[in-house]
N, C-alpha and C. Protein backbone atom coordinates (compact mmCIF):
# COMPACT_ATOMS: atom_id res chain seq x y z
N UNK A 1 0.84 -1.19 0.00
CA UNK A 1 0.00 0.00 0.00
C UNK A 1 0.88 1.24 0.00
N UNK A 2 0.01 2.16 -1.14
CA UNK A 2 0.98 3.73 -0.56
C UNK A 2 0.27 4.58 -0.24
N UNK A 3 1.16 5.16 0.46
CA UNK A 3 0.27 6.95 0.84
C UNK A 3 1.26 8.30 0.24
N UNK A 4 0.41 8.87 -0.76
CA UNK A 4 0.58 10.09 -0.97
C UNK A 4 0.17 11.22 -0.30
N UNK A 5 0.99 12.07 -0.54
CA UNK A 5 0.96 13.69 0.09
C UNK A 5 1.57 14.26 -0.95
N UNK A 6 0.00 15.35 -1.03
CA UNK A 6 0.52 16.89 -2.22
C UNK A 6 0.79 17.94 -2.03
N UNK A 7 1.53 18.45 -2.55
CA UNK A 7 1.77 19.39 -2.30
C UNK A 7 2.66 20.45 -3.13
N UNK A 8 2.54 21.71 -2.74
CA UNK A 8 2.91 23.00 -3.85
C UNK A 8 1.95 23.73 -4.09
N UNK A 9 0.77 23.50 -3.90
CA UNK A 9 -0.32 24.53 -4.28
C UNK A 9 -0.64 25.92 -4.13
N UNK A 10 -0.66 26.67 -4.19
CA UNK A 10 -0.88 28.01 -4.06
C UNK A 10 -2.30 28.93 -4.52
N UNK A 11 -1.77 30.22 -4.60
CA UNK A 11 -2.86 31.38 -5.29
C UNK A 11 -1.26 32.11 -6.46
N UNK A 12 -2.05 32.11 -7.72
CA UNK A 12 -0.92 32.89 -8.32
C UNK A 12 -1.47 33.51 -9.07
N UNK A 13 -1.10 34.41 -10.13
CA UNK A 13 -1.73 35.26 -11.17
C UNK A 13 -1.34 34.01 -12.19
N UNK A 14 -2.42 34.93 -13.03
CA UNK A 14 -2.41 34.13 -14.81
C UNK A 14 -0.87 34.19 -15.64
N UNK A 15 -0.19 33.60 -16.34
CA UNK A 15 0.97 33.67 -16.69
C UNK A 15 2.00 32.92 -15.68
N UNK A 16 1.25 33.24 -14.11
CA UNK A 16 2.68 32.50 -13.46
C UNK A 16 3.09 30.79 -13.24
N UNK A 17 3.62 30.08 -13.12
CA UNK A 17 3.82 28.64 -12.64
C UNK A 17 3.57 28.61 -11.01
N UNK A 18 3.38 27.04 -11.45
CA UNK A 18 3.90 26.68 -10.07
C UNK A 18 4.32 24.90 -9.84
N UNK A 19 5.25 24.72 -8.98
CA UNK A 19 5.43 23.12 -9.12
C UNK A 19 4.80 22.14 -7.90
N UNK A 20 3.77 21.48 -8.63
CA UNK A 20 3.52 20.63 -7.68
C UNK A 20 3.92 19.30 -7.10
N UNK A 21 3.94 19.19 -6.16
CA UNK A 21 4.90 17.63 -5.84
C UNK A 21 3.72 16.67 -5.52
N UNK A 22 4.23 15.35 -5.00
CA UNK A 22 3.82 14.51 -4.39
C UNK A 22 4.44 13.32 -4.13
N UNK A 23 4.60 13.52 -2.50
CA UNK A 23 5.95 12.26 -1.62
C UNK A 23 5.13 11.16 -1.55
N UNK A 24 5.82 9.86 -1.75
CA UNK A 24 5.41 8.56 -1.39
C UNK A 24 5.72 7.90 -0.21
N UNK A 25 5.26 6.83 0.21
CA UNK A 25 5.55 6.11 1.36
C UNK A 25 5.35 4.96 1.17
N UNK A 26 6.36 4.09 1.29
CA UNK A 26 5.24 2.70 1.04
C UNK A 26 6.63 1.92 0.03
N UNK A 27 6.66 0.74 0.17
CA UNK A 27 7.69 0.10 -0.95
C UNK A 27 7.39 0.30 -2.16
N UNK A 28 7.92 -0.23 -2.93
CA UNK A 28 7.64 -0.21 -5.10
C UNK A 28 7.48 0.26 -5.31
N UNK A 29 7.26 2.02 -4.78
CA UNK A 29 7.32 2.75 -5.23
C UNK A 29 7.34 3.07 -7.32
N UNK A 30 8.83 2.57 -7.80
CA UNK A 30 9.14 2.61 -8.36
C UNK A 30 8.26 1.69 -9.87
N UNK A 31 7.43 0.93 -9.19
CA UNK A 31 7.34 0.22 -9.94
C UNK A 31 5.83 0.27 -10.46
N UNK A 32 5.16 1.38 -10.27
CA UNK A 32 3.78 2.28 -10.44
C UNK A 32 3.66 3.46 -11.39
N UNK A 33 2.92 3.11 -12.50
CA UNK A 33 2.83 4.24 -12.69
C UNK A 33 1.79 5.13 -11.91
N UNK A 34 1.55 6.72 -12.35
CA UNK A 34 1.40 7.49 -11.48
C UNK A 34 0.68 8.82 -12.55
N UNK A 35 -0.45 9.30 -12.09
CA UNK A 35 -1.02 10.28 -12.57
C UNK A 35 -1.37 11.27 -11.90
N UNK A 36 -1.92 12.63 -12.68
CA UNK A 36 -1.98 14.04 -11.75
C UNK A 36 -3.69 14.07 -12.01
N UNK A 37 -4.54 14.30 -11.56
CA UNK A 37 -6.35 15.03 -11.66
C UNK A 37 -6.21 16.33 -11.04
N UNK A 38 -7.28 16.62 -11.54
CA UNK A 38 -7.96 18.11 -10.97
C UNK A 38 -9.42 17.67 -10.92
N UNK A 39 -9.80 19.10 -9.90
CA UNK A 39 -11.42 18.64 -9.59
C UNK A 39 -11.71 20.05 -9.12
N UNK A 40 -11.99 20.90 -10.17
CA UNK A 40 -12.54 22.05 -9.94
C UNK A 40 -14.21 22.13 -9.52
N UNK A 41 -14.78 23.15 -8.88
CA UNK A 41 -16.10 23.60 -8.14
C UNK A 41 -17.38 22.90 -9.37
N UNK A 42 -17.62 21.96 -8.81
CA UNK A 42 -19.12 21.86 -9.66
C UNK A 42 -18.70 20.93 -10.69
N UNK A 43 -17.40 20.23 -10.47
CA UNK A 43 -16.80 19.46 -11.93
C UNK A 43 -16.13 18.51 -11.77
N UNK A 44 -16.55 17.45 -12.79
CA UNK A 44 -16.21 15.98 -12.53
C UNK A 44 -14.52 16.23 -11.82
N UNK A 45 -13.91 15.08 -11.86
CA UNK A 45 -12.53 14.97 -11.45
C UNK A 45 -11.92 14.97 -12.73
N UNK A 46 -10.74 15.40 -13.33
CA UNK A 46 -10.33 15.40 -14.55
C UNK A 46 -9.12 15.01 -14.75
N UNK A 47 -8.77 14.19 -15.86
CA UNK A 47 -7.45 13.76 -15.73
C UNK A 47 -6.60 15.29 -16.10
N UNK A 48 -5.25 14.98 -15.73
CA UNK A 48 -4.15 16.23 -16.16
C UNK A 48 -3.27 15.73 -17.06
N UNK A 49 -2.65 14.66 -16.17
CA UNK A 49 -0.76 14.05 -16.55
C UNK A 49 -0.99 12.97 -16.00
N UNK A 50 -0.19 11.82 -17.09
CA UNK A 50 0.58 10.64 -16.42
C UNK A 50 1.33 10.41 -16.93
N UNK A 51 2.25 9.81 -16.09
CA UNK A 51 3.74 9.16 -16.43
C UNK A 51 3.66 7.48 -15.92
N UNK A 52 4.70 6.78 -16.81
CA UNK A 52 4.81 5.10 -16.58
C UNK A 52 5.72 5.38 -15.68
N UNK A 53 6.08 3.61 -15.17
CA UNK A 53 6.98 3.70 -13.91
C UNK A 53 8.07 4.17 -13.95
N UNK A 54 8.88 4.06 -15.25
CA UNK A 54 9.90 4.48 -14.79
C UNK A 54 9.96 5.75 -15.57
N UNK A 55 9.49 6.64 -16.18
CA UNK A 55 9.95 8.14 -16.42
C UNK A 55 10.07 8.40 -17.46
N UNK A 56 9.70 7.22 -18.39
CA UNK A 56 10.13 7.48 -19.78
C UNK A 56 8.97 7.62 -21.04
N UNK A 57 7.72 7.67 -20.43
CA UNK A 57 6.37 7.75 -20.98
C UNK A 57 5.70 8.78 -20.66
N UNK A 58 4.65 9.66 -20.93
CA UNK A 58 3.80 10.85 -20.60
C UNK A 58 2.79 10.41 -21.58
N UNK A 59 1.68 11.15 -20.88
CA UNK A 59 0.62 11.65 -21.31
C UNK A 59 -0.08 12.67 -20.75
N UNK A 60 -0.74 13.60 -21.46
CA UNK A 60 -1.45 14.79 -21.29
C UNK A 60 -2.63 14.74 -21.69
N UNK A 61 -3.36 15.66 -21.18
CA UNK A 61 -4.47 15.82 -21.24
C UNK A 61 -4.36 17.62 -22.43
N UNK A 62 -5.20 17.47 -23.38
CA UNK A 62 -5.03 18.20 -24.60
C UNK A 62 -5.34 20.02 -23.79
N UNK A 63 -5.51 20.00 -22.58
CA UNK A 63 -5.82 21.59 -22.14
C UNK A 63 -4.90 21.97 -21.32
N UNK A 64 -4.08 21.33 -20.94
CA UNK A 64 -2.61 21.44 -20.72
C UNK A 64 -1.10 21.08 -21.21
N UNK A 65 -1.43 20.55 -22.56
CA UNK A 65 -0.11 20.28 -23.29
C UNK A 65 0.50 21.03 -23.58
N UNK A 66 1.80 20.98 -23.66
CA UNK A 66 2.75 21.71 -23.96
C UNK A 66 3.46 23.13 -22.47
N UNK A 67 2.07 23.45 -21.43
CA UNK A 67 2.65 24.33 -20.42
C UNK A 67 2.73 22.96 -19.27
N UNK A 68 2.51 21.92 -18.90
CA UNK A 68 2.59 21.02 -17.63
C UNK A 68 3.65 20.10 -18.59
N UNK A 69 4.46 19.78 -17.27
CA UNK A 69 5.24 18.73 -17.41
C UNK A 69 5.31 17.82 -16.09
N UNK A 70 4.71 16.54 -16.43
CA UNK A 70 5.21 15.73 -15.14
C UNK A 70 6.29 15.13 -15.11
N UNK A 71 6.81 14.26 -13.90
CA UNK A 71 7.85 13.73 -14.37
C UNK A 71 8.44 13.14 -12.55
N UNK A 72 9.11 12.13 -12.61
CA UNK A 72 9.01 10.89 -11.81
C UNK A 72 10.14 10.74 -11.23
N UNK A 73 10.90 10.61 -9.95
CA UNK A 73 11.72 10.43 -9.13
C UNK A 73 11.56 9.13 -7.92
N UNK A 74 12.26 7.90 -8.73
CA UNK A 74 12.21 6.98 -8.16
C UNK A 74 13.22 6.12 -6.91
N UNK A 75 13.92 7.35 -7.13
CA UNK A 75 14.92 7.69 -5.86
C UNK A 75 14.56 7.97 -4.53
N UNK A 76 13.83 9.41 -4.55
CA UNK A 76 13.77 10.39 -3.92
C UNK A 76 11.81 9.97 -3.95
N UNK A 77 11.08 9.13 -4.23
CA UNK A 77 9.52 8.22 -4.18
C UNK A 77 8.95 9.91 -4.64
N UNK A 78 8.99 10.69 -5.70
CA UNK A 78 8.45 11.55 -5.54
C UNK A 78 7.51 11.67 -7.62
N UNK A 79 6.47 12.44 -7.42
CA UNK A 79 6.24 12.38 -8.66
C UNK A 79 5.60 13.81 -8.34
N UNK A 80 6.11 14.93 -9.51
CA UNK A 80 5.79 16.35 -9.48
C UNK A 80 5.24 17.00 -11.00
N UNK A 81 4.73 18.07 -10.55
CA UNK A 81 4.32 18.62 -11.71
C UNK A 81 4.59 20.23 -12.46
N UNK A 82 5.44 20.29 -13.33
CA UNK A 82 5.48 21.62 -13.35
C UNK A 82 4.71 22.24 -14.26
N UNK A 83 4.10 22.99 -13.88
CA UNK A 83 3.08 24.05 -14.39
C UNK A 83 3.37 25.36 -14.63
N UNK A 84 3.16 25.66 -16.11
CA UNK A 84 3.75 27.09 -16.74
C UNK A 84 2.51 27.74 -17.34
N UNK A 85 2.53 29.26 -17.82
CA UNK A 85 1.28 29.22 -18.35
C UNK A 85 0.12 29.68 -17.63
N UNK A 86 0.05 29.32 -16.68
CA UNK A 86 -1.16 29.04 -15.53
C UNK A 86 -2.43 29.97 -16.40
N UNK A 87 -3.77 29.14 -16.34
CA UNK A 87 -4.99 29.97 -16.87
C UNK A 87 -5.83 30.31 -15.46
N UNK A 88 -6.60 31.02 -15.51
CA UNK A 88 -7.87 30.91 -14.73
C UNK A 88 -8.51 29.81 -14.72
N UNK A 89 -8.88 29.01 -16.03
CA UNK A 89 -9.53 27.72 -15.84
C UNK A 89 -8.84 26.35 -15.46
N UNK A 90 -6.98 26.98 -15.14
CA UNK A 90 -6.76 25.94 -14.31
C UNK A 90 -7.25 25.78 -12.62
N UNK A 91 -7.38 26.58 -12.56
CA UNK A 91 -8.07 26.56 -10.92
C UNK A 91 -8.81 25.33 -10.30
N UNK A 92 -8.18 24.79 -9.58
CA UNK A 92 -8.62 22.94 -9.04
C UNK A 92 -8.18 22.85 -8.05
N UNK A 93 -8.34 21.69 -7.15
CA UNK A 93 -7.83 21.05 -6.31
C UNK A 93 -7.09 19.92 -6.95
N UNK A 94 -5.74 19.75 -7.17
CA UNK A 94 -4.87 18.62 -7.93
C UNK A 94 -4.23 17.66 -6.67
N UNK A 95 -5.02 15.93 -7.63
CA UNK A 95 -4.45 15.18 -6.72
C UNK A 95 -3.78 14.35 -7.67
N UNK A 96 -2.77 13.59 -6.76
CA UNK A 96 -2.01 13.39 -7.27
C UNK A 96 -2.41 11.22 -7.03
N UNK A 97 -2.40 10.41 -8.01
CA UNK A 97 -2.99 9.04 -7.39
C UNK A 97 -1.65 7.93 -8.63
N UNK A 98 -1.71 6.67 -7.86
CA UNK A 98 -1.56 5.45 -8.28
C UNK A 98 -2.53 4.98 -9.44
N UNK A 99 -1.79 4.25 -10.70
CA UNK A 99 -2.21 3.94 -11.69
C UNK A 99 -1.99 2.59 -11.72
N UNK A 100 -2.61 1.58 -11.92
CA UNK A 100 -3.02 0.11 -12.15
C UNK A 100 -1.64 -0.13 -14.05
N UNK A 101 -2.08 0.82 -14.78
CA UNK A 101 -1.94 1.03 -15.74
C UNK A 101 -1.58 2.75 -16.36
N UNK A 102 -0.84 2.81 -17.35
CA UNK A 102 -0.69 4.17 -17.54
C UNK A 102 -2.05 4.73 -18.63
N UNK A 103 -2.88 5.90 -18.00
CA UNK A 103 -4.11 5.42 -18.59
C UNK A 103 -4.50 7.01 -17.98
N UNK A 104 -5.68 7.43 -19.16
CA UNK A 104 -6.54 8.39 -18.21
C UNK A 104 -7.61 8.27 -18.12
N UNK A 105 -8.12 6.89 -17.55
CA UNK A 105 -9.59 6.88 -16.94
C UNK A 105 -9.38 6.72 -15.69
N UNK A 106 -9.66 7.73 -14.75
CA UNK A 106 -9.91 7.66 -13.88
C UNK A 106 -10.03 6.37 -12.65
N UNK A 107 -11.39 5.60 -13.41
CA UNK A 107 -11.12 4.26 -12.41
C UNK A 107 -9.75 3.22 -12.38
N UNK A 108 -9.29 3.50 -13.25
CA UNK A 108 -7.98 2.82 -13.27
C UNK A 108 -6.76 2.80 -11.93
N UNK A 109 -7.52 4.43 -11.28
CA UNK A 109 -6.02 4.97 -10.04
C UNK A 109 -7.10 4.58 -8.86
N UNK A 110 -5.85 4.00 -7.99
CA UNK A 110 -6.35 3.42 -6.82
C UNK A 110 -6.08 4.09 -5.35
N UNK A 111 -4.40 4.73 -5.13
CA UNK A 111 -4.28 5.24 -4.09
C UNK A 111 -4.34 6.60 -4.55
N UNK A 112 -4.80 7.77 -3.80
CA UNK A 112 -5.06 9.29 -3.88
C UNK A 112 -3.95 10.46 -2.75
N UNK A 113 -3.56 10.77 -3.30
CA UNK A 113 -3.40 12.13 -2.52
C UNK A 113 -4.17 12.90 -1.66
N UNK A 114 -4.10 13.76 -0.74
CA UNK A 114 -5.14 14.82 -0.01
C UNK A 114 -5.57 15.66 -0.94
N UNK A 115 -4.77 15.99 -2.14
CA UNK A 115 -4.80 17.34 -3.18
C UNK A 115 -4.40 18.52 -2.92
N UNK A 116 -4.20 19.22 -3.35
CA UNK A 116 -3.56 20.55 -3.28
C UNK A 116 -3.94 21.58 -3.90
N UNK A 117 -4.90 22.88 -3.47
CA UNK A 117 -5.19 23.46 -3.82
C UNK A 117 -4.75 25.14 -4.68
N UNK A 118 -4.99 24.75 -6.05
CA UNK A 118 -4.48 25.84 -7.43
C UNK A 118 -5.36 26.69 -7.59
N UNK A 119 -5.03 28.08 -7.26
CA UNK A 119 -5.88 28.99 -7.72
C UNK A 119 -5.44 29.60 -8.25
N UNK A 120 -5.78 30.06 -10.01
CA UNK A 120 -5.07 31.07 -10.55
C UNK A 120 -6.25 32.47 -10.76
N UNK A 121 -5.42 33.35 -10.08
CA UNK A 121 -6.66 34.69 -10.63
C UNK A 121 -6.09 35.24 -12.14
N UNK A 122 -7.19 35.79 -12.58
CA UNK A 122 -6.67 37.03 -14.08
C UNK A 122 -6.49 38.23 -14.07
């Protein structure tokens, strides 16, 4: 079993970044892949980012490509997100969960993060 914790979240203006993390606990770490959601006010949970176990795969979600980058530290049990760009309609609570498979349906991730709350104003 693992337990995640997120974290990095903030309040920032439009244009600015920010990097979000998320520490692991738990053995095999390494051997999971690992995805990012959001779950903004009034709105399903949404995929963001995933990465395979070991660091060498991505996927995005088409409303953040090209400004988010995830990316995987199997050293240091950590999987983070950097975020450039920032919109207003990124504004969410981002959690960070365990993937069965590298995948963005949702039911696929099993362990969750607390999430971390992104607010971007304009």
């Amino acid at each position: 079993q693992l337990h995640l914790v997120d974290s990095g979240g903030g309040l920032v203006q439009a244009g600015d970044s920010l990097r979000l993390s998320c520490a692991a606990s738990g053995r095999t770490f390494g051997s999971y892949d690992m995805g990012w959601f959001r779950q903004a006010p009034g709105k399903e949970r949404e995929f963001v980012a995933g990465i395979n176990w070991i660091g060498d795969s991505t996927v995005y979600a088409d409303s953040v490509k090209g400004r988010f980058t995830i990316s995987k530290d199997n050293v240091k049990n950590t999987v983070s997100m950097q975020m450039n760009s920032l919109k207003p309609e990124d504004t969410a609570v981002y959690y960070c969960a365990v993937a069965r498979t590298l995948t963005t349906t949702r039911r696929n991730y099993d362990y969750w993060g607390q999430g971390t709350q992104v607010t971007v104003s304009s």
